[in-house]
Protein backbone atom coordinates (compact mmCIF):
# COMPACT_ATOMS: atom_id res chain seq x y z
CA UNK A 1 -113.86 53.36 253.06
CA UNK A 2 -113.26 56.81 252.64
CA UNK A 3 -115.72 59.45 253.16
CA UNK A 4 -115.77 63.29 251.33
CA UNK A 5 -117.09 65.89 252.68
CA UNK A 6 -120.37 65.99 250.51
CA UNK A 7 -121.38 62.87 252.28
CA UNK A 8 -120.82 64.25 255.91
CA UNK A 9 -122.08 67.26 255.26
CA UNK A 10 -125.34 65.93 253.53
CA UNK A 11 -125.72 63.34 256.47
CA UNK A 12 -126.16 66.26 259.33
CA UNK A 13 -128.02 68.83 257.31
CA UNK A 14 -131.62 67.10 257.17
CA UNK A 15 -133.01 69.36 254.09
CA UNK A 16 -130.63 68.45 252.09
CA UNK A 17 -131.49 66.02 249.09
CA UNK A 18 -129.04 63.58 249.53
CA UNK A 19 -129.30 63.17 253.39
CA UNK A 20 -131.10 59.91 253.92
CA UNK A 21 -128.26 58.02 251.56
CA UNK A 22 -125.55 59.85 253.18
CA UNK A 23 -126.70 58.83 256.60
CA UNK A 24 -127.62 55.64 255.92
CA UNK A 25 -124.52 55.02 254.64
CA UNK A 26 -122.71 56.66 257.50
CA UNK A 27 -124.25 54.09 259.69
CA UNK A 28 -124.85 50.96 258.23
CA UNK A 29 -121.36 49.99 257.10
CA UNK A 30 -118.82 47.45 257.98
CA UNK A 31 -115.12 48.74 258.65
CA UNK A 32 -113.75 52.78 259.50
CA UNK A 33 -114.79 55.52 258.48
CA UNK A 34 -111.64 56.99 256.97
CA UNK A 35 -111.27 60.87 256.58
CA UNK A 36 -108.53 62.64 255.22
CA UNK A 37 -107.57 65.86 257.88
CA UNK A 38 -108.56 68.44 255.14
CA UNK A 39 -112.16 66.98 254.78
CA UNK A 40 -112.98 67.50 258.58
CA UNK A 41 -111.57 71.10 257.77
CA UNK A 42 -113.67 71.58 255.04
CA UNK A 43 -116.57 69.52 256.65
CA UNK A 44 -116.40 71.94 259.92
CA UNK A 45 -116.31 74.89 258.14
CA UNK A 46 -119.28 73.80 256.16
CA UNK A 47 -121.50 73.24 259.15
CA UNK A 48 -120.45 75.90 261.08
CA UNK A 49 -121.24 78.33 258.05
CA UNK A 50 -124.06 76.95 256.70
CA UNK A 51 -126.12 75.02 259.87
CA UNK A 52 -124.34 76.71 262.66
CA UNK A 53 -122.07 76.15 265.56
CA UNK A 54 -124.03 73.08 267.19
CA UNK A 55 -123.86 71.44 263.69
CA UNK A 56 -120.47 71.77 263.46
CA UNK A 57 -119.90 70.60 267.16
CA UNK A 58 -121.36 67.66 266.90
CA UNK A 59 -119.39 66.81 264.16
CA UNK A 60 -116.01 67.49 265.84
CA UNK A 61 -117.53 65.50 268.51
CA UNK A 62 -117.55 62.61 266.47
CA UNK A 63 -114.43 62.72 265.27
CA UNK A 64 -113.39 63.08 268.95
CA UNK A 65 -114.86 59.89 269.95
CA UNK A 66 -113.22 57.85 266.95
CA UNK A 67 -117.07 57.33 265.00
CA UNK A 68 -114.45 58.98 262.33
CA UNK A 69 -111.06 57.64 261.69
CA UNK A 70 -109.40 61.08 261.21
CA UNK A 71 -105.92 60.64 258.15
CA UNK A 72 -103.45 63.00 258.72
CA UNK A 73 -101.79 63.97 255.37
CA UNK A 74 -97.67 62.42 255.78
CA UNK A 75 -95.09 64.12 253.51
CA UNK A 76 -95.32 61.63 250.23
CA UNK A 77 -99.39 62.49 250.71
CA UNK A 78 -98.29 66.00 249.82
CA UNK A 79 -96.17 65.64 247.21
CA UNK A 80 -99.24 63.18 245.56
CA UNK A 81 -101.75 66.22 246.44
CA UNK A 82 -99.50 68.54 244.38
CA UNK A 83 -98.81 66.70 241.47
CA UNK A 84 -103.11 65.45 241.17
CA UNK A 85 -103.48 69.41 241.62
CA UNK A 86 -101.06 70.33 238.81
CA UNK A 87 -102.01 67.38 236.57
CA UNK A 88 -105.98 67.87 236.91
CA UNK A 89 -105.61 71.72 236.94
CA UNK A 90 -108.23 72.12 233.94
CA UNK A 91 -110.74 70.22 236.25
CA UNK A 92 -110.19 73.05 239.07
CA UNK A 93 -109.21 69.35 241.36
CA UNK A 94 -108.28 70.95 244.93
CA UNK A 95 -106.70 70.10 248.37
CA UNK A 96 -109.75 68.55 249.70
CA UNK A 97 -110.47 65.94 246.67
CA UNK A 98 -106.61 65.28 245.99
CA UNK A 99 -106.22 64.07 249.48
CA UNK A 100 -109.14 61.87 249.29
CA UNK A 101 -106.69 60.28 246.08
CA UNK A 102 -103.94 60.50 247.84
CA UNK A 103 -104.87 58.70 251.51
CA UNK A 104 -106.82 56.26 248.81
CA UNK A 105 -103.27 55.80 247.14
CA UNK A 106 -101.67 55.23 250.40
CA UNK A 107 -103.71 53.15 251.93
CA UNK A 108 -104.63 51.08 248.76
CA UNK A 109 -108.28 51.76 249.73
CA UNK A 110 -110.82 51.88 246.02
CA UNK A 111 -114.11 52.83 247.94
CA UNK A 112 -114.81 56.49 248.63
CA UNK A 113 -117.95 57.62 250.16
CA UNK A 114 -118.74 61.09 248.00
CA UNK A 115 -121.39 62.36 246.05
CA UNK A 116 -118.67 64.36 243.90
CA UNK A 117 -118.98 62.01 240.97
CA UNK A 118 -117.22 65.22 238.61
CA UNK A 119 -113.89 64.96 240.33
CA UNK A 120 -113.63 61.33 241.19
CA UNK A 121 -114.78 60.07 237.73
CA UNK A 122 -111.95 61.73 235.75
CA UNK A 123 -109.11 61.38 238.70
CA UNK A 124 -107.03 58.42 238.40
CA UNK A 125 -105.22 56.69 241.23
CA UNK A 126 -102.13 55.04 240.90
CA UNK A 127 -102.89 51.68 243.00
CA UNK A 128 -105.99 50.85 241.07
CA UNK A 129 -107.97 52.09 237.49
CA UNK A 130 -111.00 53.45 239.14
CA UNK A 131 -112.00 54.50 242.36
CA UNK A 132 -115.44 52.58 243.49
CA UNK A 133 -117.71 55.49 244.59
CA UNK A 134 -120.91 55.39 246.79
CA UNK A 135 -123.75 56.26 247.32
């Protein structure tokens, strides 16, 4: 599965609505965790700003000891994050959530872990009709 950065960020921040599904779901799963390198960027950055440096270390901790599979982005990744950026333009679609596509594409994964139903509703990847999203 894959996991956005809604999900992570809502499973470390306790006061936020959606934290018991996120975690939960974090934790009792069966396979990787898969996240694309521009989610732990935006993830960190989230943390840091928003529940401070601790927050954000722990997270980068994780991802150091592999409880995260981290996806670096390879060169046909880029090209797919362009052309969902261009083509999904009117939706304001960006790096972070045209990764999550593209790794999906790649790796001919259909579950993503995100609570960014907007985006991943209308987006369409090319190995399958709809991406299966959770919570």
């Amino acid at each position: 599965m894959i996991v956005d950065t809604g999900v992570l960020y809502a499973a470390a921040d306790t006061d936020d609505t959606d934290h018991e599904r996120s975690a939960a779901l974090l934790t009792d799963r069966s396979g990787p965790l898969l996240v694309p390198t521009p989610v732990i960027v935006e993830t960190s950055w989230l943390l840091e700003s928003r529940l401070g440096p601790a927050a954000e270390l722990a997270f980068l901790r994780a991802v150091e000891a592999g409880e995260l599979t981290r996806v670096d982005l390879v060169s046909d990744d880029w090209t797919r994050v362009c052309d969902l950026v261009e083509q999904y333009a009117d939706l304001g679609l960006g790096l972070v959530d045209a990764s999550v596509v593209a790794v999906a594409d790649r790796l001919g994964t259909r579950t993503v872990a995100t609570l960014n139903r907007r985006d991943f509703r209308v987006v369409r990847p090319r190995h399958c009709t709809a991406l299966d999203l959770i919570p």
